[in-house]
C-alpha atoms as a PDB file:
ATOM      1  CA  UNK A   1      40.751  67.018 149.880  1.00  0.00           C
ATOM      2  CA  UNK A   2      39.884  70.754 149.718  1.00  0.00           C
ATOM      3  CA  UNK A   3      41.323  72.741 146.895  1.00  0.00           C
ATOM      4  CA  UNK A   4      41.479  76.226 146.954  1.00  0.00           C
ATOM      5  CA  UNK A   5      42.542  79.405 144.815  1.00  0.00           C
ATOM      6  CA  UNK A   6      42.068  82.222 147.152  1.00  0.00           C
ATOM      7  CA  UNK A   7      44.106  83.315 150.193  1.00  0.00           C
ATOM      8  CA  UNK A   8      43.021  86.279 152.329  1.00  0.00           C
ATOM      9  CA  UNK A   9      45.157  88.510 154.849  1.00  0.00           C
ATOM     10  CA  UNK A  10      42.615  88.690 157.517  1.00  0.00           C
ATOM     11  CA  UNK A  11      42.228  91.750 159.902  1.00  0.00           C
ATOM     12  CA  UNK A  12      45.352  92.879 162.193  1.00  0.00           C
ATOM     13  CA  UNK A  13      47.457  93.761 159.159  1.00  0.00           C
ATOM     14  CA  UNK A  14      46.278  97.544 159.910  1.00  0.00           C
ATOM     15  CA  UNK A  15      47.041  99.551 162.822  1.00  0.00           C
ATOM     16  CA  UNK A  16      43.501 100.321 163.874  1.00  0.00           C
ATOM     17  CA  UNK A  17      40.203  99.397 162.195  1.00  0.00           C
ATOM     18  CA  UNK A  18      39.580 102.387 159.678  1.00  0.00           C
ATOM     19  CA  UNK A  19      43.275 103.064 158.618  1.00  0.00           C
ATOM     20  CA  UNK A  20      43.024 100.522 155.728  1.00  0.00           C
ATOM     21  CA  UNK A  21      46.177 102.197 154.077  1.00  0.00           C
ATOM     22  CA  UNK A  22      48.651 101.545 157.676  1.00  0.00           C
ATOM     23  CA  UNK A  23      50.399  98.377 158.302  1.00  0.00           C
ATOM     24  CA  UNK A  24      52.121  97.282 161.556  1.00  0.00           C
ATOM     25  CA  UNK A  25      55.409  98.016 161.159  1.00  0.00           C
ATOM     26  CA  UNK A  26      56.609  94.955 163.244  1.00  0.00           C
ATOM     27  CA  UNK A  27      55.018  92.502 161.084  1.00  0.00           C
ATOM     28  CA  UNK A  28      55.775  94.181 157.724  1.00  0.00           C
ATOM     29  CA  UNK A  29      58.832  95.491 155.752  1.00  0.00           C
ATOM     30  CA  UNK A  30      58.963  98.295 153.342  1.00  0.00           C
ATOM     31  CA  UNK A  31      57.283  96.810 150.868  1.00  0.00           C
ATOM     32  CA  UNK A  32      54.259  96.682 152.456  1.00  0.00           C
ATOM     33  CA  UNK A  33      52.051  93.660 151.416  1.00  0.00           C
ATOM     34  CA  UNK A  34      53.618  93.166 147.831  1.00  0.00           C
ATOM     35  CA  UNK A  35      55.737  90.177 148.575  1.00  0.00           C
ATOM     36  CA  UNK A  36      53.201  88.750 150.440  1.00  0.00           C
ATOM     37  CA  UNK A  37      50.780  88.994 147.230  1.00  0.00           C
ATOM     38  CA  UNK A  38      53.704  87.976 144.969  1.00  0.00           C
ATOM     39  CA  UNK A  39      54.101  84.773 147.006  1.00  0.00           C
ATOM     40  CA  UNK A  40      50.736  83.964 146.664  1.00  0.00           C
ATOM     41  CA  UNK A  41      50.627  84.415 143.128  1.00  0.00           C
ATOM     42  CA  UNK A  42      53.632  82.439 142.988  1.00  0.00           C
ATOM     43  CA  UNK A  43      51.640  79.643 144.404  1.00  0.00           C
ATOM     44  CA  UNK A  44      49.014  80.471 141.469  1.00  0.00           C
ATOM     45  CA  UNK A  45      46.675  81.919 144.274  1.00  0.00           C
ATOM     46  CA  UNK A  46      44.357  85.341 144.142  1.00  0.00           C
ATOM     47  CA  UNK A  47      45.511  87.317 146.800  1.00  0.00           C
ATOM     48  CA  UNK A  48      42.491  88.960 148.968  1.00  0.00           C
ATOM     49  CA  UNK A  49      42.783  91.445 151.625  1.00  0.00           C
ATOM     50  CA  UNK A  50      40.331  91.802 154.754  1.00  0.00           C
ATOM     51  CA  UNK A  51      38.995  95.221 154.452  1.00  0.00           C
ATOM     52  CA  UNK A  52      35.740  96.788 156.471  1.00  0.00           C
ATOM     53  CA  UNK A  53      35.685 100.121 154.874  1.00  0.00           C
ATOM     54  CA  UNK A  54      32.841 101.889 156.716  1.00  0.00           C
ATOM     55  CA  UNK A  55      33.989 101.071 159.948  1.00  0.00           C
ATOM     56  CA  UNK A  56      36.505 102.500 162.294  1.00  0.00           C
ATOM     57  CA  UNK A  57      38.136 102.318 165.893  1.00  0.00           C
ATOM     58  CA  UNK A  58      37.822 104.912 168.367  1.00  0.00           C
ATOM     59  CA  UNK A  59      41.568 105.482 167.846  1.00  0.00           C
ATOM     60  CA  UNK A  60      41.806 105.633 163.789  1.00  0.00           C
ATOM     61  CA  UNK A  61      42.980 108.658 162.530  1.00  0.00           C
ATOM     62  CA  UNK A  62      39.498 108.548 160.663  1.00  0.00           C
ATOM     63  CA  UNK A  63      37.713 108.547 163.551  1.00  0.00           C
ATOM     64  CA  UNK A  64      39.884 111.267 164.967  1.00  0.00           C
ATOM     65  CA  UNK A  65      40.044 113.404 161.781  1.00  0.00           C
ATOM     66  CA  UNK A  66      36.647 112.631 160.509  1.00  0.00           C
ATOM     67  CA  UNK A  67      34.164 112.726 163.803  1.00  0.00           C
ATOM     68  CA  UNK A  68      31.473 114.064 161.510  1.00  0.00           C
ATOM     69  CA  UNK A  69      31.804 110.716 159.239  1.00  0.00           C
ATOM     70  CA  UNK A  70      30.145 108.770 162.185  1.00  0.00           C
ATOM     71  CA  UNK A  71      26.490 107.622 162.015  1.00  0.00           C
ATOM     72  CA  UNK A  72      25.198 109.258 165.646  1.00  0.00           C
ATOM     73  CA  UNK A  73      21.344 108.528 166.933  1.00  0.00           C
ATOM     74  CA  UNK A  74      18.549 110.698 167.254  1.00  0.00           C
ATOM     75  CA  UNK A  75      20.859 112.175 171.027  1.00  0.00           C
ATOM     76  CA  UNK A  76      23.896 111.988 169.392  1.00  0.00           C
ATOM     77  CA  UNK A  77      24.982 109.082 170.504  1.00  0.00           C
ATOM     78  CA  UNK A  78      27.680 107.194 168.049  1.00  0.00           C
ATOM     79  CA  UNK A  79      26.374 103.923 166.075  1.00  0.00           C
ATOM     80  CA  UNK A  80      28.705 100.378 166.824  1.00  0.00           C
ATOM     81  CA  UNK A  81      29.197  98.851 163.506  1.00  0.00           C
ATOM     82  CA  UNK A  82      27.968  95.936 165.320  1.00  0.00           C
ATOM     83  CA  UNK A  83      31.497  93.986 164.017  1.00  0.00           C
ATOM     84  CA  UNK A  84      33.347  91.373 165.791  1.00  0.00           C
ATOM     85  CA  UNK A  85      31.599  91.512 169.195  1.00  0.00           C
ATOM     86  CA  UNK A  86      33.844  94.767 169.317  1.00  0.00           C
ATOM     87  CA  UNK A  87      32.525  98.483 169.111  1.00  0.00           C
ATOM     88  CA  UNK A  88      33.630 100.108 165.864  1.00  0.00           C
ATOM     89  CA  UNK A  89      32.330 103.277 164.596  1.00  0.00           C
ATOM     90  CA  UNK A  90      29.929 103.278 161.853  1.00  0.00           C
ATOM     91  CA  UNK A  91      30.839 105.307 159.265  1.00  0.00           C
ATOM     92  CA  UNK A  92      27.800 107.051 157.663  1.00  0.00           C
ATOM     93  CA  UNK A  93      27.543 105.576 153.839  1.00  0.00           C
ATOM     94  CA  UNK A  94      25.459 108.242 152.520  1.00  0.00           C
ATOM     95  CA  UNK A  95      27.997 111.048 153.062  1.00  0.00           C
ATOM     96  CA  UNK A  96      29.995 111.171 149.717  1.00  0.00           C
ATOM     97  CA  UNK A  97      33.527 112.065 151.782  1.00  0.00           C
ATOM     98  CA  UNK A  98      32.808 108.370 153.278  1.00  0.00           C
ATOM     99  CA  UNK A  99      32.498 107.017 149.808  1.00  0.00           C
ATOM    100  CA  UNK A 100      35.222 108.588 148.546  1.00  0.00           C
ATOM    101  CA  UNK A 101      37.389 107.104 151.504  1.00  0.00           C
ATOM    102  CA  UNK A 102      35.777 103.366 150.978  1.00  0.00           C
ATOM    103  CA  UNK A 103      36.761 103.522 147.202  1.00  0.00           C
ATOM    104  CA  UNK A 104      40.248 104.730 148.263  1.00  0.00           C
ATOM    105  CA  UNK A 105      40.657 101.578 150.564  1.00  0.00           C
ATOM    106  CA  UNK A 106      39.232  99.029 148.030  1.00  0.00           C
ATOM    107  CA  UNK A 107      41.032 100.455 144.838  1.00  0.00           C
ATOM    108  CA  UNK A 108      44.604 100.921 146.922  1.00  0.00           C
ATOM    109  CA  UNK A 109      43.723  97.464 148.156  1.00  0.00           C
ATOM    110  CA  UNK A 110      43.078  96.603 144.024  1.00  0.00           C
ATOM    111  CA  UNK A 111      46.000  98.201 142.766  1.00  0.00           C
ATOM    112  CA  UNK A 112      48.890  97.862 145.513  1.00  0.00           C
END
Protein backbone atom coordinates (compact mmCIF):
# COMPACT_ATOMS: atom_id res chain seq x y z
CA UNK A 1 0.00 0.00 0.00
CA UNK A 2 1.11 3.55 -0.95
CA UNK A 3 -0.14 6.37 1.16
CA UNK A 4 -0.07 9.69 0.07
CA UNK A 5 -0.88 13.42 1.17
CA UNK A 6 -0.26 15.39 -1.89
CA UNK A 7 -2.28 15.67 -5.12
CA UNK A 8 -1.04 17.79 -8.04
CA UNK A 9 -3.07 19.32 -11.11
CA UNK A 10 -0.57 18.53 -13.71
CA UNK A 11 -0.03 20.71 -16.89
CA UNK A 12 -3.11 21.33 -19.42
CA UNK A 13 -5.10 23.21 -16.79
CA UNK A 14 -3.68 26.51 -18.62
CA UNK A 15 -4.37 27.61 -22.00
CA UNK A 16 -0.80 27.80 -23.22
CA UNK A 17 2.46 27.19 -21.33
CA UNK A 18 3.32 30.74 -19.81
CA UNK A 19 -0.30 31.95 -19.01
CA UNK A 20 -0.17 30.36 -15.50
CA UNK A 21 -3.17 32.66 -14.42
CA UNK A 22 -5.75 31.14 -17.67
CA UNK A 23 -7.71 28.06 -17.34
CA UNK A 24 -9.56 26.17 -20.13
CA UNK A 25 -12.79 27.21 -19.97
CA UNK A 26 -14.22 23.76 -21.06
CA UNK A 27 -12.76 21.95 -18.27
CA UNK A 28 -13.34 24.60 -15.56
CA UNK A 29 -16.27 26.64 -14.07
CA UNK A 30 -16.17 30.03 -12.60
CA UNK A 31 -14.55 29.23 -9.79
CA UNK A 32 -11.57 28.43 -11.26
CA UNK A 33 -9.55 25.71 -9.37
CA UNK A 34 -11.08 26.40 -5.80
CA UNK A 35 -13.40 23.48 -5.63
CA UNK A 36 -11.00 21.39 -6.99
CA UNK A 37 -8.51 22.41 -3.99
CA UNK A 38 -11.46 22.31 -1.53
CA UNK A 39 -12.10 18.68 -2.53
CA UNK A 40 -8.79 17.78 -1.96
CA UNK A 41 -8.59 19.25 1.28
CA UNK A 42 -11.71 17.61 2.00
CA UNK A 43 -9.93 14.39 1.47
CA UNK A 44 -7.21 15.87 4.04
CA UNK A 45 -4.83 16.26 0.94
CA UNK A 46 -2.29 19.40 0.06
CA UNK A 47 -3.36 20.58 -3.07
CA UNK A 48 -0.28 21.30 -5.62
CA UNK A 49 -0.45 22.90 -8.89
CA UNK A 50 1.96 22.15 -11.98
CA UNK A 51 3.53 25.41 -12.70
CA UNK A 52 6.84 26.09 -15.09
CA UNK A 53 7.14 29.73 -14.54
CA UNK A 54 10.06 30.68 -16.82
CA UNK A 55 8.81 29.02 -19.67
CA UNK A 56 6.35 29.86 -22.34
CA UNK A 57 4.65 28.74 -25.73
CA UNK A 58 5.09 30.46 -28.86
CA UNK A 59 1.39 31.41 -28.54
CA UNK A 60 1.24 32.77 -24.71
CA UNK A 61 0.29 36.10 -24.40
CA UNK A 62 3.79 36.31 -22.57
CA UNK A 63 5.52 35.34 -25.33
CA UNK A 64 3.51 37.66 -27.49
CA UNK A 65 3.55 40.65 -25.08
CA UNK A 66 6.91 40.05 -23.63
CA UNK A 67 9.33 39.00 -26.80
CA UNK A 68 12.14 40.77 -25.00
CA UNK A 69 11.63 38.27 -21.84
CA UNK A 70 13.11 35.44 -24.07
CA UNK A 71 16.68 34.14 -23.56
CA UNK A 72 18.01 34.54 -27.51
CA UNK A 73 21.79 33.21 -28.52
CA UNK A 74 24.71 34.99 -29.46
CA UNK A 75 22.44 35.44 -33.50
CA UNK A 76 19.43 35.95 -31.89
CA UNK A 77 18.13 32.93 -32.10
CA UNK A 78 15.36 32.04 -29.20
CA UNK A 79 16.48 29.41 -26.35
CA UNK A 80 13.91 25.97 -26.02
CA UNK A 81 13.38 25.53 -22.40
CA UNK A 82 14.38 22.13 -23.27
CA UNK A 83 10.75 20.90 -21.46
CA UNK A 84 8.70 18.01 -22.38
CA UNK A 85 10.40 17.02 -25.67
CA UNK A 86 8.37 20.24 -26.76
CA UNK A 87 9.93 23.75 -27.65
CA UNK A 88 9.00 26.33 -25.04
CA UNK A 89 10.52 29.64 -24.76
CA UNK A 90 12.97 30.29 -22.13
CA UNK A 91 12.24 33.05 -20.26
CA UNK A 92 15.42 34.97 -19.24
CA UNK A 93 15.64 34.68 -15.15
CA UNK A 94 17.92 37.47 -14.67
CA UNK A 95 15.57 40.15 -16.03
CA UNK A 96 13.64 41.39 -12.87
CA UNK A 97 10.14 41.88 -15.12
CA UNK A 98 10.58 37.87 -15.45
CA UNK A 99 10.87 37.58 -11.74
CA UNK A 100 8.28 39.63 -11.00
CA UNK A 101 5.96 37.49 -13.39
CA UNK A 102 7.34 33.98 -11.78
CA UNK A 103 6.43 35.31 -8.22
CA UNK A 104 3.01 36.38 -9.60
CA UNK A 105 2.36 32.73 -10.87
CA UNK A 106 3.65 30.95 -7.69
CA UNK A 107 2.01 33.37 -5.07
CA UNK A 108 -1.56 33.45 -7.21
CA UNK A 109 -0.93 29.73 -7.36
CA UNK A 110 -0.27 30.08 -3.16
CA UNK A 111 -3.06 32.18 -2.43
CA UNK A 112 -6.01 31.24 -4.97
Amino acid sequence: KVTTNVAIIDDGYMTSWGDWDSLKKRHFSADGLKNIAKSMLDKRLKPGLWLAPYACDKASKVAKAHPEWIIRNDVGHSANSSNCGKFFYGLDATNPNVRSHAHAAVKRAVKK
